[in-house]
PDB file of N, CA and C in Angstrom:
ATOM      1  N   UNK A   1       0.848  -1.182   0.000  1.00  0.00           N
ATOM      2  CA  UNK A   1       0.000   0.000   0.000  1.00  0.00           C
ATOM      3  C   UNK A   1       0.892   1.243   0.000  1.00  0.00           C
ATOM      4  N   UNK A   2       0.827   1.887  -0.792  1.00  0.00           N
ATOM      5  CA  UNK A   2       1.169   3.404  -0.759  1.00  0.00           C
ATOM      6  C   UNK A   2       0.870   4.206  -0.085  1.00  0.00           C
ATOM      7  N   UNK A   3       1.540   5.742   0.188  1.00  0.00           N
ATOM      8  CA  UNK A   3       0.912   6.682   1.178  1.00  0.00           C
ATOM      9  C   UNK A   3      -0.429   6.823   0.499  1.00  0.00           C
ATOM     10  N   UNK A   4      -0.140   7.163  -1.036  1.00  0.00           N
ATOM     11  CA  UNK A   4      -1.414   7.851  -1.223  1.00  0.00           C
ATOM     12  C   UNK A   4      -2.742   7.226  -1.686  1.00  0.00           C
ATOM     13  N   UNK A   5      -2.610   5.844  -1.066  1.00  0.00           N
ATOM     14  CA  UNK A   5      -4.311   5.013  -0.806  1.00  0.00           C
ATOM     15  C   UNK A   5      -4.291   4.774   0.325  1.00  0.00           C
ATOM     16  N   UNK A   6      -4.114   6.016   1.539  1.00  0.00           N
ATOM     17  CA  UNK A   6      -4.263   6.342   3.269  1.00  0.00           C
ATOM     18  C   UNK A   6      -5.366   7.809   3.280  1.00  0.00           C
ATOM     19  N   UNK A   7      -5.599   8.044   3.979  1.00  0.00           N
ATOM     20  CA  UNK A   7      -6.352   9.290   4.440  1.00  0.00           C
ATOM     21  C   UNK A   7      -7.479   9.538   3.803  1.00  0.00           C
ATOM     22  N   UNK A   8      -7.908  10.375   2.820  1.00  0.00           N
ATOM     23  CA  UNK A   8      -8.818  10.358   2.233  1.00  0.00           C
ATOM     24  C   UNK A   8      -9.345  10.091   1.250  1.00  0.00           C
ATOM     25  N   UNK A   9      -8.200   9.460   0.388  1.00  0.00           N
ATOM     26  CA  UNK A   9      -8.752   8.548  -1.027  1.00  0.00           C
ATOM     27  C   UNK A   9      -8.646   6.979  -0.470  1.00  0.00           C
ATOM     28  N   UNK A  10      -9.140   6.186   0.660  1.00  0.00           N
ATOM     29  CA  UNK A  10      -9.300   5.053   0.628  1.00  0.00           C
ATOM     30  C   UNK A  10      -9.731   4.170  -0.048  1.00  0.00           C
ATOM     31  N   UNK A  11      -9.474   3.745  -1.524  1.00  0.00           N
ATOM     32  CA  UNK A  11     -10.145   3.370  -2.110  1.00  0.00           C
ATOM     33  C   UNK A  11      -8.796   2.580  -3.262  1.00  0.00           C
ATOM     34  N   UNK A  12      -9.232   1.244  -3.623  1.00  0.00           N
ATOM     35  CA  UNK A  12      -8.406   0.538  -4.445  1.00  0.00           C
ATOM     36  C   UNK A  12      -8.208   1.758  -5.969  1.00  0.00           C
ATOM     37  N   UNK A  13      -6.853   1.723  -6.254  1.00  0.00           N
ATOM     38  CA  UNK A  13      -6.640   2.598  -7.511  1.00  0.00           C
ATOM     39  C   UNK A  13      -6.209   4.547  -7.122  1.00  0.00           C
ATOM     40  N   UNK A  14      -6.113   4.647  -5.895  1.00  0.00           N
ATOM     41  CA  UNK A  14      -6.210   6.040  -6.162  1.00  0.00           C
ATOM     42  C   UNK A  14      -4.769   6.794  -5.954  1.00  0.00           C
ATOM     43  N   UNK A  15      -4.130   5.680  -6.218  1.00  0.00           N
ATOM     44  CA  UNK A  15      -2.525   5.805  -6.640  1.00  0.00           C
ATOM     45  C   UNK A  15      -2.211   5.937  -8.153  1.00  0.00           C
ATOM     46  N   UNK A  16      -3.562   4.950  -8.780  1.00  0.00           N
ATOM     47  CA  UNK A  16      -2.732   5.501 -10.348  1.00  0.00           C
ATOM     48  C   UNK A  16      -2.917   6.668 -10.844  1.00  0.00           C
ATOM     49  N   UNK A  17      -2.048   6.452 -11.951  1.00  0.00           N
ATOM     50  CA  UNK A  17      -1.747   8.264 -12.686  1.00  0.00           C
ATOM     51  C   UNK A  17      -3.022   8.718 -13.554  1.00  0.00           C
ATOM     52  N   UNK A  18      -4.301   7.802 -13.588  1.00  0.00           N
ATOM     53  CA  UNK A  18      -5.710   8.357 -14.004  1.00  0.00           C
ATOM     54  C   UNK A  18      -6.354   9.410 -13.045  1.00  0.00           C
ATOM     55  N   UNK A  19      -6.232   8.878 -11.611  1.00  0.00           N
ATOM     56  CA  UNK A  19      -6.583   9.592 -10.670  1.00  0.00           C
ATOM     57  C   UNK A  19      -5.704  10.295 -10.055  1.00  0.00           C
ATOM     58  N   UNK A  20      -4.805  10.490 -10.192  1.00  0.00           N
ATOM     59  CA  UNK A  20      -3.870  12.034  -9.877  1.00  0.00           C
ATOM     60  C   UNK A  20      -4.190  12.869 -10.762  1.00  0.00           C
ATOM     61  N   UNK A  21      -4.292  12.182 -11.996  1.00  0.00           N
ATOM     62  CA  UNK A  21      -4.156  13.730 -13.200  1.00  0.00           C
ATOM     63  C   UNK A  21      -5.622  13.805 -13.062  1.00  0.00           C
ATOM     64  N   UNK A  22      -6.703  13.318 -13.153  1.00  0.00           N
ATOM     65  CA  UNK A  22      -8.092  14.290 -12.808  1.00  0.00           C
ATOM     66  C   UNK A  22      -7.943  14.916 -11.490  1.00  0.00           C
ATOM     67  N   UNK A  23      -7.746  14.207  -9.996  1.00  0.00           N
ATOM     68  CA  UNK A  23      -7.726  15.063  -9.096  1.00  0.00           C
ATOM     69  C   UNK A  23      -6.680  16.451  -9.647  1.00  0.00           C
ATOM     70  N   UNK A  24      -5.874  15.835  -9.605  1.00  0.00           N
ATOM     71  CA  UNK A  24      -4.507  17.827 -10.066  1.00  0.00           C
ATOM     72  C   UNK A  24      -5.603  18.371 -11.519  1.00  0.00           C
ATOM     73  N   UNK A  25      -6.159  18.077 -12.164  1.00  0.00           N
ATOM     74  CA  UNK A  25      -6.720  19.228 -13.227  1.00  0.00           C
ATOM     75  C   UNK A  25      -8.240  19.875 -12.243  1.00  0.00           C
ATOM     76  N   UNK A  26      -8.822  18.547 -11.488  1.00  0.00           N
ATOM     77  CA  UNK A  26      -9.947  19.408 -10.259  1.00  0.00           C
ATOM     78  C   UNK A  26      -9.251  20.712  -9.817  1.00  0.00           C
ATOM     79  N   UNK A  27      -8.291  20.382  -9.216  1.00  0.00           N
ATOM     80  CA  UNK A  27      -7.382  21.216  -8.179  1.00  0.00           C
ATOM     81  C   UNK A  27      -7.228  22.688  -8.414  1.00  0.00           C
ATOM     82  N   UNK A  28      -6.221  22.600  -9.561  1.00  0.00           N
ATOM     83  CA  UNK A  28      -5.992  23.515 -10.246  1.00  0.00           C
ATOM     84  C   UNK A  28      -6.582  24.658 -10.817  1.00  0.00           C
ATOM     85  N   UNK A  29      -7.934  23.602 -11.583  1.00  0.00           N
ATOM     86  CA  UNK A  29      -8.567  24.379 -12.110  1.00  0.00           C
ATOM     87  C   UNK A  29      -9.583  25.240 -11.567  1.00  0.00           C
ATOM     88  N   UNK A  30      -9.572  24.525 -10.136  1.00  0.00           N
ATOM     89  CA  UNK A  30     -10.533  25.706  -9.027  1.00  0.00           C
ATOM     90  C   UNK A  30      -9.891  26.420  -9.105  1.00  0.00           C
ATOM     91  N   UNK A  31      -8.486  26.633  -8.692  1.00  0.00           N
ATOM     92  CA  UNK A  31      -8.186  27.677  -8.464  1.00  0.00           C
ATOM     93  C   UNK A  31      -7.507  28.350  -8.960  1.00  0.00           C
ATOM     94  N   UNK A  32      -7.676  28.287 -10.453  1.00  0.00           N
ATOM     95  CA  UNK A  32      -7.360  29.269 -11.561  1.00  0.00           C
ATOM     96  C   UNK A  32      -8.890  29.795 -11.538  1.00  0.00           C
ATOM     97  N   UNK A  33     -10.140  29.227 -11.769  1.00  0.00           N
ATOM     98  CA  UNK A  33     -11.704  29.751 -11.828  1.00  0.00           C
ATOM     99  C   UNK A  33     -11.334  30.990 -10.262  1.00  0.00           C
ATOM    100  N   UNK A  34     -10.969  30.814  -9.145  1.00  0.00           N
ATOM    101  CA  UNK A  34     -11.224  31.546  -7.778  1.00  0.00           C
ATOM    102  C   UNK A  34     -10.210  32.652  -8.211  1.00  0.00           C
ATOM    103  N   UNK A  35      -8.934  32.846  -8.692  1.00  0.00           N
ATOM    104  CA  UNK A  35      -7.881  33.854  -8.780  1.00  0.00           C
ATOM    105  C   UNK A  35      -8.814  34.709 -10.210  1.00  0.00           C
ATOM    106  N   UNK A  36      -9.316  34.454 -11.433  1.00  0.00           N
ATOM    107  CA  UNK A  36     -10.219  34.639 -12.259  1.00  0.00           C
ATOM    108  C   UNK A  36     -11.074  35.637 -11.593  1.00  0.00           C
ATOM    109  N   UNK A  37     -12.184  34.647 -10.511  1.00  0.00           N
ATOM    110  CA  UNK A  37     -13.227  35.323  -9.971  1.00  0.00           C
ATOM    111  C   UNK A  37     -12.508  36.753  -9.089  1.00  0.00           C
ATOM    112  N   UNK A  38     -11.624  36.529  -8.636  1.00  0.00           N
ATOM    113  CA  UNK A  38     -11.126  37.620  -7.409  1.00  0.00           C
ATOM    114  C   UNK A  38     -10.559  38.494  -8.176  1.00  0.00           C
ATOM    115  N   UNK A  39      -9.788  38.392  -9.379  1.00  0.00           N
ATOM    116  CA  UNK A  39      -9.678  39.456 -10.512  1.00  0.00           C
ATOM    117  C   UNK A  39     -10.520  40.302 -10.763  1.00  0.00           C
ATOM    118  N   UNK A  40     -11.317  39.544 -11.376  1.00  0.00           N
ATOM    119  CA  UNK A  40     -12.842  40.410 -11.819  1.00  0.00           C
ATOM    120  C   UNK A  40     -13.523  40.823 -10.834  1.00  0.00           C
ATOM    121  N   UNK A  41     -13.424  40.256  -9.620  1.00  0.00           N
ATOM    122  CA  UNK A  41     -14.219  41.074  -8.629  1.00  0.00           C
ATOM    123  C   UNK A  41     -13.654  42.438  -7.908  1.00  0.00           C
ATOM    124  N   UNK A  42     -12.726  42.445  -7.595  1.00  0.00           N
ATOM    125  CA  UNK A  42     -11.261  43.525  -7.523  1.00  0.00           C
ATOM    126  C   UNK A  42     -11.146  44.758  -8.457  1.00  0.00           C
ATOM    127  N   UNK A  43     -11.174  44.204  -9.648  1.00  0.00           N
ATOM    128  CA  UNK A  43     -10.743  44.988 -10.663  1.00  0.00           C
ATOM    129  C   UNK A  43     -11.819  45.551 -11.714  1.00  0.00           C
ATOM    130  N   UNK A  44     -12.797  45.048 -11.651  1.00  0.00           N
ATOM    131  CA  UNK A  44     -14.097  44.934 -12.849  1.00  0.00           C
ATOM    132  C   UNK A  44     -12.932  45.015 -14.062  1.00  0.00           C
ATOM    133  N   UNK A  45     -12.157  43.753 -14.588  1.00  0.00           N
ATOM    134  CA  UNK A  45     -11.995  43.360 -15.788  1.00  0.00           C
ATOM    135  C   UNK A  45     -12.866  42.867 -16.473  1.00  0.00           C
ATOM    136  N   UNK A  46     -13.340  43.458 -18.149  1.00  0.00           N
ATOM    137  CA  UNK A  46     -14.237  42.813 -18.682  1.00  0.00           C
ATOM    138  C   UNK A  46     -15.387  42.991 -18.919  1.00  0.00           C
TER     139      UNK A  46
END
């Protein structure tokens, strides 16, 4: 068992590289959408 099928991905598979690269594009992409939103809310870009 790996660290990363401990804590909160308990679940057979959540070591392979299918489920890293969707979790990291989830990740990310919140929070490129939240730095986006706080732009435009800050600045009225647009």
């Amino acid at each position: 068992m790996t660290d990363l099928n401990r804590g909160i991905m308990k679940f057979n598979g959540a070591d392979s590289p299918a489920a890293i690269v969707v979790s990291s594009i989830l990740i990310l992409g919140s929070i490129g959408v939240l730095i986006i939103w706080a732009l435009r809310s800050a600045y009225v870009l647009g």
